[in-house]
Protein backbone atom coordinates (compact mmCIF):
# COMPACT_ATOMS: atom_id res chain seq x y z
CA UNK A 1 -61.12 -23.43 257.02
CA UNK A 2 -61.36 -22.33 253.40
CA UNK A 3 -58.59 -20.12 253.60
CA UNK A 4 -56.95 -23.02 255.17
CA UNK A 5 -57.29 -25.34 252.59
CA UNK A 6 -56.03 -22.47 249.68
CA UNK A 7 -52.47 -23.83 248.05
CA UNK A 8 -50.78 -20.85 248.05
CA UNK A 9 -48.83 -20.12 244.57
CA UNK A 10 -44.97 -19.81 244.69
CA UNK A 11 -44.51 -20.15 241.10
CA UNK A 12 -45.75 -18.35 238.31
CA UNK A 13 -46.30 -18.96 234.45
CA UNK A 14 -45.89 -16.40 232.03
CA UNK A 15 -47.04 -17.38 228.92
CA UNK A 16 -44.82 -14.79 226.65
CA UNK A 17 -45.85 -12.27 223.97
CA UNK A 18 -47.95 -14.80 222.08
CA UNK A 19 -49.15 -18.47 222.35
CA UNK A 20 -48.77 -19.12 218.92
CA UNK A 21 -46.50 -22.06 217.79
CA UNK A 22 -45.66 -20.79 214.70
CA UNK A 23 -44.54 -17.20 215.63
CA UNK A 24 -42.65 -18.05 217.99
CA UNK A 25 -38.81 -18.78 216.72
CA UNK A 26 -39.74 -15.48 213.97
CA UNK A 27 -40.35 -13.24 217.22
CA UNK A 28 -36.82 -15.17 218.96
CA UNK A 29 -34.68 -14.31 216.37
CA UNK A 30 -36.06 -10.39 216.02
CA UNK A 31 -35.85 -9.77 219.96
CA UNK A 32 -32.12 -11.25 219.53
CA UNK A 33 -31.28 -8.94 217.35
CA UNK A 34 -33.31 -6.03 218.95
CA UNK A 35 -31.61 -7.13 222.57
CA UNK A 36 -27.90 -7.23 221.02
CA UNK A 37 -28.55 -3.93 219.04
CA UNK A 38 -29.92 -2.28 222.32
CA UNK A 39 -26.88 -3.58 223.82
CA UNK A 40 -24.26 -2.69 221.47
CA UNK A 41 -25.74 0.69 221.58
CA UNK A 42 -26.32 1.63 225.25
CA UNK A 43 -23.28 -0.11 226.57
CA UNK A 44 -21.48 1.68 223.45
CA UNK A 45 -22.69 4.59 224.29
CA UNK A 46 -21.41 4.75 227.43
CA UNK A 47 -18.14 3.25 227.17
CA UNK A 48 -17.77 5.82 224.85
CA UNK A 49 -18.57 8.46 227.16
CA UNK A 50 -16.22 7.01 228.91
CA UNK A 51 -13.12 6.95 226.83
CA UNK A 52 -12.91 10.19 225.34
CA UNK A 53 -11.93 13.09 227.09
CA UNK A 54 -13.53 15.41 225.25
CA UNK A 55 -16.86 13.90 225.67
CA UNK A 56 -16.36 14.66 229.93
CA UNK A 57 -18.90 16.86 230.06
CA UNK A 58 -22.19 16.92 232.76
CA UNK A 59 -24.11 16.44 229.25
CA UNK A 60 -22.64 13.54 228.30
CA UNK A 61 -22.28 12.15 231.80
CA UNK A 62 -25.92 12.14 231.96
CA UNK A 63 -26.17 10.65 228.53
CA UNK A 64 -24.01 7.76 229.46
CA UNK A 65 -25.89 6.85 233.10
CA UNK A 66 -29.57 7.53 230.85
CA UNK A 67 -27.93 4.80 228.21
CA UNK A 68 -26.79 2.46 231.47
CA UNK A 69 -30.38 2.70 233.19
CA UNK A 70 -31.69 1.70 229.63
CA UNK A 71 -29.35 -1.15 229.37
CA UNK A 72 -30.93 -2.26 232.69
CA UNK A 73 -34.42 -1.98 231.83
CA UNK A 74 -33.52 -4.19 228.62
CA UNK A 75 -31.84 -6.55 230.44
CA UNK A 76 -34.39 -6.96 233.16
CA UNK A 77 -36.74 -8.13 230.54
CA UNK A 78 -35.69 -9.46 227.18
CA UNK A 79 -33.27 -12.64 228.45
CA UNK A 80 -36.56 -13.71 229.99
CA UNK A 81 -38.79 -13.19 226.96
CA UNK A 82 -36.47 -15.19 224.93
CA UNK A 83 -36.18 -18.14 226.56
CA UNK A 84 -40.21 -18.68 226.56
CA UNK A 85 -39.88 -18.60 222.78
CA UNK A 86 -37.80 -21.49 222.73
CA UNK A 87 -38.41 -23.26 225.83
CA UNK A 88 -41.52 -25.41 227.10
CA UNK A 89 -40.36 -24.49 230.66
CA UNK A 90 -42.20 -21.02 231.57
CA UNK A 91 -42.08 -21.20 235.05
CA UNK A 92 -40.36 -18.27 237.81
CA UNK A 93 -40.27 -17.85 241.03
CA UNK A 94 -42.38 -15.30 243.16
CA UNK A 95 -38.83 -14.12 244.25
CA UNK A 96 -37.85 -13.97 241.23
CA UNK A 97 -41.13 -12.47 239.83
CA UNK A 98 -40.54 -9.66 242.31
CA UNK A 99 -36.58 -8.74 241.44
CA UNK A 100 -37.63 -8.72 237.94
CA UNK A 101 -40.61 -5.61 238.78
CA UNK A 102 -38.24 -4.23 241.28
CA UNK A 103 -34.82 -4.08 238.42
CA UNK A 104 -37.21 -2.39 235.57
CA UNK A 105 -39.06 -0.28 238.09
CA UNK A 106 -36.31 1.19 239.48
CA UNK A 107 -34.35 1.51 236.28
CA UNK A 108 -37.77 3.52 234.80
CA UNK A 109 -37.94 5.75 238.27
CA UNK A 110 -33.87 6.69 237.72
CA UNK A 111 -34.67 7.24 234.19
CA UNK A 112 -37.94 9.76 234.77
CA UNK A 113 -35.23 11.73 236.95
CA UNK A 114 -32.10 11.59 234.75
CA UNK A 115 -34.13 13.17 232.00
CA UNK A 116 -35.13 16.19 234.19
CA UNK A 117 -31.38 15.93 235.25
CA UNK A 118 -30.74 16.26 231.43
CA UNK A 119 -33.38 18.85 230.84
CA UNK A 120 -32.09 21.49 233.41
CA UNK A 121 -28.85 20.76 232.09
CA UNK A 122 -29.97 21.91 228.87
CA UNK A 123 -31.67 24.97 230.67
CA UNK A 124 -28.38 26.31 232.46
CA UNK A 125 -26.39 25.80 229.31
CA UNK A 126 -28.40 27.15 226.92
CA UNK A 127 -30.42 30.19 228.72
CA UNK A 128 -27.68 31.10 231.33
CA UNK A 129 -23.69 29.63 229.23
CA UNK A 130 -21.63 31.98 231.48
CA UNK A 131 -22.66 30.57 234.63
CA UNK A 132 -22.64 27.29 233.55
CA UNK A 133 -19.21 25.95 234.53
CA UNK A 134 -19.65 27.51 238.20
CA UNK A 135 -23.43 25.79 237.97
CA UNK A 136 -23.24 22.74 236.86
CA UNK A 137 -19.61 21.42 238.76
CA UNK A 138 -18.45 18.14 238.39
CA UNK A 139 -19.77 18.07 242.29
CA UNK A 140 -23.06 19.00 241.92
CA UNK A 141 -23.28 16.73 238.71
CA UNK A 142 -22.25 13.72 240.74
CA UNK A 143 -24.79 14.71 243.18
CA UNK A 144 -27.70 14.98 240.93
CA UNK A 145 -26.98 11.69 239.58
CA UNK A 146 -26.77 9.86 243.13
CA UNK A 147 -30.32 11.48 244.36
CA UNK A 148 -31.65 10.50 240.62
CA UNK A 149 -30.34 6.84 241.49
CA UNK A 150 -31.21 6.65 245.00
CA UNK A 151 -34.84 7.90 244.57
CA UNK A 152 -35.21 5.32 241.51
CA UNK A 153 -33.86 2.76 243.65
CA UNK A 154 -35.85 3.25 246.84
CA UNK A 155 -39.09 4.05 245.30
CA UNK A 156 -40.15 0.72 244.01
CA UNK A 157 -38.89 -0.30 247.03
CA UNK A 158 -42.21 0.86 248.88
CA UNK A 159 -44.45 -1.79 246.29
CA UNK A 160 -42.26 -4.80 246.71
CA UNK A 161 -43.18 -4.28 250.03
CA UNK A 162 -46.71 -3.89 249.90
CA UNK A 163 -46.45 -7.16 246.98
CA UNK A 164 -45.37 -9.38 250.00
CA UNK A 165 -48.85 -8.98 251.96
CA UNK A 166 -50.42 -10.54 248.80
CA UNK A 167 -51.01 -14.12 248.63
CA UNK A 168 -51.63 -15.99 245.11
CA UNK A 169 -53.82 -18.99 245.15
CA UNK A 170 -56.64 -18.20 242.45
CA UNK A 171 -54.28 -18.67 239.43
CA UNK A 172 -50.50 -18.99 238.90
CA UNK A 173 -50.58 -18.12 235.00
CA UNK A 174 -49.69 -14.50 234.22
CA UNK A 175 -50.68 -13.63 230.33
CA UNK A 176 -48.06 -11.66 229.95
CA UNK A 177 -44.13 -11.54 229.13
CA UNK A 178 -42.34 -10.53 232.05
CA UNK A 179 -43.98 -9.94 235.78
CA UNK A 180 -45.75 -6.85 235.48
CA UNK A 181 -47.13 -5.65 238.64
CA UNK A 182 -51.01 -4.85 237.65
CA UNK A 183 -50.80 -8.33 236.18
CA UNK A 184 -50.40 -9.84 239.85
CA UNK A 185 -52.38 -7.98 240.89
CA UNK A 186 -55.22 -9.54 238.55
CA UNK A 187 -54.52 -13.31 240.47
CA UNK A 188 -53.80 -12.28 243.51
CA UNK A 189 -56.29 -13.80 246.57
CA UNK A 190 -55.98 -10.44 249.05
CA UNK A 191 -57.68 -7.81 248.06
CA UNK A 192 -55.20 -5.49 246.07
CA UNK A 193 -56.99 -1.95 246.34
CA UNK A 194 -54.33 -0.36 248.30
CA UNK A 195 -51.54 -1.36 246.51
CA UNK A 196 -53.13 -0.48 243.14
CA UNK A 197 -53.99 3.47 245.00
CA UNK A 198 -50.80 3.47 245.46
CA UNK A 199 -49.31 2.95 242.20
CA UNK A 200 -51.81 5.28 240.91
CA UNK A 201 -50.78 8.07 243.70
CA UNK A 202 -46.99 7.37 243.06
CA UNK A 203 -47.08 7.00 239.27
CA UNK A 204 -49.12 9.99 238.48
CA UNK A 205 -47.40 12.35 241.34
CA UNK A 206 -43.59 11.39 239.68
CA UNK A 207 -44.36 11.66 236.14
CA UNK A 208 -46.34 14.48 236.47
CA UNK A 209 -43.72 16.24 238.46
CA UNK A 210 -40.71 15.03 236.26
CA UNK A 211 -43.03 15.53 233.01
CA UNK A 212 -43.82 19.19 234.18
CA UNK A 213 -40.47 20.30 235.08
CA UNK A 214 -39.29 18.71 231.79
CA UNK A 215 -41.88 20.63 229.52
CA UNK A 216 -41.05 23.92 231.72
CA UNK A 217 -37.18 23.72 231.31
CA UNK A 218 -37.61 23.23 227.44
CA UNK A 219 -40.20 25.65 226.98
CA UNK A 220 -37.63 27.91 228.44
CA UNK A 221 -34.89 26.88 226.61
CA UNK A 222 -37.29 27.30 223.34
CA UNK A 223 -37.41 31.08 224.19
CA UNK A 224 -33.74 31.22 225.14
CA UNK A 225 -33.01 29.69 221.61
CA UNK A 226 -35.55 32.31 219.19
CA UNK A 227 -33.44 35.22 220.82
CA UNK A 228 -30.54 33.89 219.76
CA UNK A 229 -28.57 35.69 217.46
CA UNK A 230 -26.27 33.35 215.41
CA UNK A 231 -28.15 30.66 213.39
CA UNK A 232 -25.79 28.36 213.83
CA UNK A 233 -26.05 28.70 217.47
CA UNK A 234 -29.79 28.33 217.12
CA UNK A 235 -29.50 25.33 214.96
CA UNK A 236 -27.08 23.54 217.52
CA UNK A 237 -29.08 24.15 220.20
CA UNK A 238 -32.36 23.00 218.85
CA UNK A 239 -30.42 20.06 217.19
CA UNK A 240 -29.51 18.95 221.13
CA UNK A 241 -33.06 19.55 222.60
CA UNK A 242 -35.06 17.71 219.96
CA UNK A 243 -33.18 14.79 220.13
CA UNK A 244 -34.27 15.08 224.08
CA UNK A 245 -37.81 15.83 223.67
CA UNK A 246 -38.18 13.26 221.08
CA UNK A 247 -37.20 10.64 223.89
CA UNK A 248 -39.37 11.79 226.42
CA UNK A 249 -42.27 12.41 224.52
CA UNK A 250 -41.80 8.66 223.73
CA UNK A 251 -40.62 7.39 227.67
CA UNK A 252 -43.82 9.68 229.34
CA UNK A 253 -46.26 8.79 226.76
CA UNK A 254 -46.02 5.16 227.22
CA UNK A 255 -46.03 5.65 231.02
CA UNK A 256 -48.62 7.47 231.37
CA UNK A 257 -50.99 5.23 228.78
CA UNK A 258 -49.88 2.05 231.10
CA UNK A 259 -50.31 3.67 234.65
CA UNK A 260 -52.13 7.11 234.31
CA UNK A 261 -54.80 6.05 232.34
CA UNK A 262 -58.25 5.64 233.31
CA UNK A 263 -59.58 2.02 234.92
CA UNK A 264 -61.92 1.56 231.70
CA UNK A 265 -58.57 -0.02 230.15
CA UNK A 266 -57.79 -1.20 226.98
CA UNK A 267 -57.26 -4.92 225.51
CA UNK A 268 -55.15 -6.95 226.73
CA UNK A 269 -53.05 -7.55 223.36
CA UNK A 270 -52.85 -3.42 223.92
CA UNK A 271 -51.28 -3.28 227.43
CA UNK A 272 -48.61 -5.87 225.71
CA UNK A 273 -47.85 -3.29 223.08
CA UNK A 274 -47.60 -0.30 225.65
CA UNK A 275 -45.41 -2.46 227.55
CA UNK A 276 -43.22 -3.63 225.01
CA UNK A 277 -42.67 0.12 223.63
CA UNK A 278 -40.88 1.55 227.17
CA UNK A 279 -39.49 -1.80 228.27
CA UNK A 280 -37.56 -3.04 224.73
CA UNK A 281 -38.29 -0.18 222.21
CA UNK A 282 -37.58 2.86 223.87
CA UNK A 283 -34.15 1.47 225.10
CA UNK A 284 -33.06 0.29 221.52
CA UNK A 285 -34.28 4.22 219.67
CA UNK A 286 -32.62 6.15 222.67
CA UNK A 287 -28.95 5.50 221.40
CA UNK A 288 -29.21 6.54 218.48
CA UNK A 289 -31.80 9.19 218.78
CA UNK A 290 -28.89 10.91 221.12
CA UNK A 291 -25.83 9.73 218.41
CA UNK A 292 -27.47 10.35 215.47
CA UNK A 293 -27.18 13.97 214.94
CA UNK A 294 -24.88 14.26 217.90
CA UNK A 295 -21.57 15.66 216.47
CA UNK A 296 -19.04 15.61 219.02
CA UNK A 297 -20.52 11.76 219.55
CA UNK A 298 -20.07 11.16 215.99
CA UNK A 299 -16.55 12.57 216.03
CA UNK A 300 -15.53 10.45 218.83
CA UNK A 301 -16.74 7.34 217.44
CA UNK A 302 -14.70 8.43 214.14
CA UNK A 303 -11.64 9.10 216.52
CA UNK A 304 -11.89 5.54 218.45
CA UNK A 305 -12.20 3.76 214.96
CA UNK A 306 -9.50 5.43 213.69
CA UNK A 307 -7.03 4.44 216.13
């Protein structure tokens, strides 16, 4: 009879990044500008990639989808965070709720596997260049990239599943600024052990795999690039890989504080921050940490403004 007379929640709060009254057109007009920035530059980026022929490499390709799956993760969060800024109306669905987890989860899974994509890109090119054209064909390029896609797009899959045999009825405020999935997990009626075991399982087995493979590939290239010869050859080549590592040192390290981290947990105000980093930061640096130093990107910008 009790569980009878439960009202079970189909709508959700979320209260934003901050209650306060007074911060919050300040933080609207700064995520406006971060969201059309991280726009400009990821869709930029790719387009492009796109455009100039000399830029159709497997290096860039991969550059371009990374910058799309970025785009995506923005997207899936930031249009909603601005509106609770302005508006008084706070409210989604728990269908909509759930598309917004699945659209950045799978964008973060395709990302985790683009960058290993990237890094044994880097590891063919750099430690074996004369079998890289037969290696790395536009076929098996185009094949990496749909298994990177279709794992990132199946694997969150498997916890929107397991979401649905959750009911809500204790609460239907989430304190926090999109629908993170540990969040509904904290108002959720049914017990949510198993699907929390199975983040942890699933989070720590694919970015310790992708991590691992990552750190191996470079650590190779690293070698590859001390016996090299020319110093100009050395300088290009570390030029290209730091710009890499310097993104996934920033992707993992967020991931792993958020999901891989032990249950003693930190502040609340702290799992905002670690969210905000890999969900609106990370997608606005990545751009230009690739374009920055990039030459050939550089000279194809040049090329497209000339014209």
């Amino acid at each position: 009879m009790m569980d009878a007379n439960k009202t079970l929640v189909t709508e959700f709060v979320l209260t934003g990044l901050t209650e306060r009254p007074g911060l919050q057109v300040p933080l609207f007009l700064v995520f406006l500008l971060t969201y059309l920035t991280t726009m400009v530059g990821n869709l930029g980026l790719a387009a492009l990639i796109w455009k100039d022929p000399r830029l159709h490499s497997p290096m860039y390709l991969f550059l371009g989808s990374l910058a799309f799956a970025d785009a995506c993760s923005s997207s899936s969060v930031t249009p909603r965070m601005l509106t609770t800024f302005l508006s008084k109306n706070h409210m989604i669905s728990l269908v909509g709720c759930i598309t917004q987890f699945y659209t950045l989860a799978s964008s973060a899974s395709t990302e985790c596997f683009l960058l290993v994509v990237m890094a044994y890109d880097r590891y063919v090119a750099i430690c074996n260049p004369l079998l890289y054209p037969a290696v790395m064909s536009n076929t098996f390029c185009i094949q990496l990239l749909v298994v990177s896609c279709i794992i990132g797009f199946l694997h969150p899959m498997m916890h929107v599943g397991l979401l649905f045999r959750l009911t809500f009825c204790k609460s239907n405020v989430i304190h926090y600024f999109y629908c993170e999935i540990l969040q509904l997990f904290k108002i959720s009626c049914t017990d949510p052990r198993v699907n929390m075991l199975l983040i942890f399982i699933f989070s720590v087995f694919i970015q310790s795999f992708t991590f691992l493979t990552i750190i191996v590939s470079y650590m190779r290239v690293l070698f590859a690039i001390l016996k090299k010869k020319s110093a100009k050859g050395r300088s290009k080549a570390f030029s290209t890989c730091s710009a890499h590592l310097l993104s996934v040192s920033l992707f993992y390290g967020t991931l792993f504080l958020m999901y891989v981290r032990p249950g003693s947990g930190p502040a609340e105000d702290q799992d905002k921050m670690y969210s905000l980093f890999y969900t609106v930061i990370i997608p606005l640096l990545n751009p230009f940490i690739y374009s920055l130093r990039n030459k050939e990107v550089i000279g194809a910008l040049r090329r497209i403004i000339s014209k």
